[in-house]
Protein backbone atom coordinates (compact mmCIF):
# COMPACT_ATOMS: atom_id res chain seq x y z
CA UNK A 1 -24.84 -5.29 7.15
CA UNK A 2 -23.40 -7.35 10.35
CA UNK A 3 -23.82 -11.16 10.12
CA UNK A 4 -22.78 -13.47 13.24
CA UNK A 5 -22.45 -16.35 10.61
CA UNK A 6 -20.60 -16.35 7.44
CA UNK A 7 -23.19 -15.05 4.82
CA UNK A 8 -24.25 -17.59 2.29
CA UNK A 9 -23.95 -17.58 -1.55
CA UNK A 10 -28.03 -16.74 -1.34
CA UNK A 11 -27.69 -14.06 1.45
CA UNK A 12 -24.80 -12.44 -0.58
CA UNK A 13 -26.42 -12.47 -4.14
CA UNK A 14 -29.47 -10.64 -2.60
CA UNK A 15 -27.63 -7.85 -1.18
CA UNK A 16 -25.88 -7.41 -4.71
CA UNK A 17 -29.49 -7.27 -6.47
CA UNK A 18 -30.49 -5.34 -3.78
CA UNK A 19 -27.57 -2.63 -4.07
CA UNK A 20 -27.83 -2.34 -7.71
CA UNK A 21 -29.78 0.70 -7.70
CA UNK A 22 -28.54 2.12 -4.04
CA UNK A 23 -27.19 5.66 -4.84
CA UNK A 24 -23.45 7.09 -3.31
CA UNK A 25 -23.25 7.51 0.81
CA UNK A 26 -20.74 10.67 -0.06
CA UNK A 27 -21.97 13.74 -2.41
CA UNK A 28 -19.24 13.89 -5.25
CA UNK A 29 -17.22 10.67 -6.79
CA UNK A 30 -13.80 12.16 -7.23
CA UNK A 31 -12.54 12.16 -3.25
CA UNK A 32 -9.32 10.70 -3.95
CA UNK A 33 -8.67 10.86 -7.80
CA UNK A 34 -5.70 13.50 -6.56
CA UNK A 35 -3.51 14.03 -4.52
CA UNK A 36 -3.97 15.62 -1.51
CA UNK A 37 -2.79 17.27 1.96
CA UNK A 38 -5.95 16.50 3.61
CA UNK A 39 -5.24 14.56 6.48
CA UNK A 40 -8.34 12.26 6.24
CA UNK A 41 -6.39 10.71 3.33
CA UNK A 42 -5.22 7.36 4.05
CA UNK A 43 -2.31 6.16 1.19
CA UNK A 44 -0.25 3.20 0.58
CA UNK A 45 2.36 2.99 -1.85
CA UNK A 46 5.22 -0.09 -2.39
CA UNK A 47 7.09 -1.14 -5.44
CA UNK A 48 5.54 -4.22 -6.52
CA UNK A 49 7.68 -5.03 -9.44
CA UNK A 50 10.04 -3.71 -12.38
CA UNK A 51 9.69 -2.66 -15.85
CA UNK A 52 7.06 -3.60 -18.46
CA UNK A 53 6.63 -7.28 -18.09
CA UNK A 54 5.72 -7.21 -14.32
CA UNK A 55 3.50 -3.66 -14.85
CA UNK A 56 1.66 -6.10 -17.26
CA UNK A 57 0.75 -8.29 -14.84
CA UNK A 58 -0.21 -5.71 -12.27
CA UNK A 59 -2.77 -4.85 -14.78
CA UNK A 60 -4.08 -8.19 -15.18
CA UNK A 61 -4.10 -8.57 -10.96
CA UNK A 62 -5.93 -5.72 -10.64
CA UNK A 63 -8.16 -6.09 -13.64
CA UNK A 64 -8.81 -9.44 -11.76
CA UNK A 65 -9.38 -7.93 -8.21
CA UNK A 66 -6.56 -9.59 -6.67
CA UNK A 67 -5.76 -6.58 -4.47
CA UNK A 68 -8.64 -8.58 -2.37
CA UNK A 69 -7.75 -12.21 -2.15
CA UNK A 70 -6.13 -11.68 1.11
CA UNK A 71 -8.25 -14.63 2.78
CA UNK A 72 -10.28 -12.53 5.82
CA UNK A 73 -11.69 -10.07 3.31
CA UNK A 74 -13.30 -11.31 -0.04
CA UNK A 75 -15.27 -9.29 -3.18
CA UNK A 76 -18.02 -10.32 -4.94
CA UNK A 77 -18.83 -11.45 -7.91
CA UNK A 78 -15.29 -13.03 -7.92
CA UNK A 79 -15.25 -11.61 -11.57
CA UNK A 80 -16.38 -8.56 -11.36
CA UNK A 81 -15.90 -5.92 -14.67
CA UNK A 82 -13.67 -2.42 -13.44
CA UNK A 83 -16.19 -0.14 -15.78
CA UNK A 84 -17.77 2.34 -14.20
CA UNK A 85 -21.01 1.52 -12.83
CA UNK A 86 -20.40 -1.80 -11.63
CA UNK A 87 -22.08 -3.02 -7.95
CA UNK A 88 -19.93 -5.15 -5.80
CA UNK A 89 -20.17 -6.55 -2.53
CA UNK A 90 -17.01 -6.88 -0.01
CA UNK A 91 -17.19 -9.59 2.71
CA UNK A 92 -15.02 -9.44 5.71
CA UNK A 93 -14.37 -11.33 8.43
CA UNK A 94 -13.87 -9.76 11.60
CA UNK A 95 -13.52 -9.80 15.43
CA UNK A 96 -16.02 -13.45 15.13
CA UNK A 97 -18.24 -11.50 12.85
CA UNK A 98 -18.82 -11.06 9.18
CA UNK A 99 -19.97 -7.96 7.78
CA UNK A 100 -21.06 -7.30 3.56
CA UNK A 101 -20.50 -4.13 2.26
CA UNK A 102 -21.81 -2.47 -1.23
CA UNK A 103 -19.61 -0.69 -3.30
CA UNK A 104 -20.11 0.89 -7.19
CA UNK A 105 -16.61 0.98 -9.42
CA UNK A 106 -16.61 5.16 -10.16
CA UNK A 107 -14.26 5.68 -12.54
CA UNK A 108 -11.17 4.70 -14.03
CA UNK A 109 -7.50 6.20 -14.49
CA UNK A 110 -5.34 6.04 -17.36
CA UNK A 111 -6.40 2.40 -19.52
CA UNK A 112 -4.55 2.54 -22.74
CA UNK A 113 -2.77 -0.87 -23.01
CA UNK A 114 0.33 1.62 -23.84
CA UNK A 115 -0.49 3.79 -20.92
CA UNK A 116 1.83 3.57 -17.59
CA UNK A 117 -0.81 4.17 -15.37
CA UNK A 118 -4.06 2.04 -14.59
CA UNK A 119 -6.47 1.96 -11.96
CA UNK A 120 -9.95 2.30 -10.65
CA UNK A 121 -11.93 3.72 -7.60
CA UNK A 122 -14.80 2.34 -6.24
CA UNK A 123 -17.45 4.40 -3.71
CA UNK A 124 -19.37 2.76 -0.89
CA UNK A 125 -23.47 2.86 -0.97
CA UNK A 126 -25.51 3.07 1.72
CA UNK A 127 -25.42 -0.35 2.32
CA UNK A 128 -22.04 -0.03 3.66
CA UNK A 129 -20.68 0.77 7.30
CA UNK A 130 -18.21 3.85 6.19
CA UNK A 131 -18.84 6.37 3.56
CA UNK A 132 -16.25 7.35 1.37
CA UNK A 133 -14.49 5.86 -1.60
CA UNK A 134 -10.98 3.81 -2.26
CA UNK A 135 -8.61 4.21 -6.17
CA UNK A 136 -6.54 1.30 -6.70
CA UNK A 137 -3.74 1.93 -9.02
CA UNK A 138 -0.72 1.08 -10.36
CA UNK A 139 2.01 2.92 -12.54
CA UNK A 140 5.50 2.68 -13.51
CA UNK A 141 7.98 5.04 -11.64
CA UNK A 142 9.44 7.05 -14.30
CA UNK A 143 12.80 7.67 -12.10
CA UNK A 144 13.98 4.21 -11.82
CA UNK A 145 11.24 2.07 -13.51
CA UNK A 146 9.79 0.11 -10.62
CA UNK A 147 6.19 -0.65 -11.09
CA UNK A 148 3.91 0.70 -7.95
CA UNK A 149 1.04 0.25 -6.46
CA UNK A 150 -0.76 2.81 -4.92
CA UNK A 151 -3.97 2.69 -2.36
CA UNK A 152 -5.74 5.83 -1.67
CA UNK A 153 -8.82 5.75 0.73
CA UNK A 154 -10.60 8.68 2.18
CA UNK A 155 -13.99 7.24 4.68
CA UNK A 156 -15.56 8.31 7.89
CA UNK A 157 -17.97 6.11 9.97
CA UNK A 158 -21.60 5.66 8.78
CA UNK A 159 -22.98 2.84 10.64
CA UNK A 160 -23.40 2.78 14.34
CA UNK A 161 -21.27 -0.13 15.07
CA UNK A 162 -18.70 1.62 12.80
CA UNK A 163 -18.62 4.39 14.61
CA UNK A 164 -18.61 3.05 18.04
CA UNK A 165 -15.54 0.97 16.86
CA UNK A 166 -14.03 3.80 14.92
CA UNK A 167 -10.46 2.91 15.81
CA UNK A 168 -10.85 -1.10 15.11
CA UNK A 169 -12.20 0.14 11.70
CA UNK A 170 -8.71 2.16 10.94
CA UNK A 171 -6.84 -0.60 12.14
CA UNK A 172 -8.80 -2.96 9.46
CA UNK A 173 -8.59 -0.40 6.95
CA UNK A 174 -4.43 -0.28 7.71
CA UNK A 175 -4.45 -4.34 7.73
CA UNK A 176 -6.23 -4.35 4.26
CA UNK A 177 -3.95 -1.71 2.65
CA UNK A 178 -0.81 -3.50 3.98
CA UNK A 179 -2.19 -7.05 2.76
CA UNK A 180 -3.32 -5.86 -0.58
CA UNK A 181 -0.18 -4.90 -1.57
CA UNK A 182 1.29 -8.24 -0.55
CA UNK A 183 -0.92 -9.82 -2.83
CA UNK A 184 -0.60 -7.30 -5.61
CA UNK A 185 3.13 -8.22 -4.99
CA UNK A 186 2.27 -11.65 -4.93
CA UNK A 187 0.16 -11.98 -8.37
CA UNK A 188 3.33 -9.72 -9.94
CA UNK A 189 5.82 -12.30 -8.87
CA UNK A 190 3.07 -15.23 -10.25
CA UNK A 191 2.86 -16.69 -6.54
């Protein structure tokens, strides 16, 4: 949904209720789970930290969704659980518009608090301008121990606007990769 005002606290907790039940806008959750040579992939991946101390707190950023407090781009509810099911909403601010988006959390990867690797995927609805669906993740390089963070986003254009502005939409979706893992790099470092 397009907005040419920021979206109230009302506005935005109706579109949650009203997304709650919206099914998938792609056929199969799984997309990006793997890795892949399809070239519709998009990927980011930077060393955010080192050893077990700072891969603890990349858990706790990105149990908290810190990944989006990047300032043009916001999720909601703020507190949001990462189990499977779960509706959320993503505002962003763009070109002098604002635009919500509905999103369910799919699944999760690894999760043992002794695990190395943790993460979660969420898919869009149909409430959202692109179909497709985005794993945030984080693991601990086994090589050299760095802790990384990983982005891996496969979507295609759903709403008319979306597709009419196809390449502003991958330069967002670039701009949001590259500024999530500042602030995944950020919340590691306790900035």
């Amino acid at each position: 949904m397009f907005f040419a005002r920021r979206p109230s606290a009302d506005v935005i907790d109706r579109f949650l209720h009203e997304s709650q039940h919206l099914p998938l806008s792609y056929a199969e959750p799984g997309l990006v789970r793997e890795a892949s040579s399809d070239p519709g992939i998009d990927e980011q991946v930077v060393a955010i930290g080192h050893g077990l101390a700072d891969f603890a707190r990349a858990r706790a950023a990105l149990q908290a969704w810190r990944q989006f407090q990047i300032g043009w781009l916001e999720l909601f509810p703020a507190n949001a659980a990462i189990a499977p099911g779960t509706v959320v909403a993503v505002r962003i601010h763009h070109l002098g518009f604002w635009s919500l988006n509905g999103c369910r959390v799919v699944y999760q990867v690894g999760g043992s608090a002794h695990e190395a690797r943790f993460g979660y995927a969420y898919g869009t609805l149909t409430n959202h301008a692109e179909s497709g669906e985005e794993l945030f993740e984080i693991f601990i390089d086994s090589g050299n121990g760095d802790v990384i963070y990983r982005i891996r986003a496969r979507s295609w254009p759903r709403a008319p606007l979306a597709c009419i502005g196809q390449p502003i939409v991958r330069a967002l979706q670039a701009r949001f990769r590259r500024d999530s893992a500042a602030a995944m790099a950020a919340a590691v470092r306790g900035a």
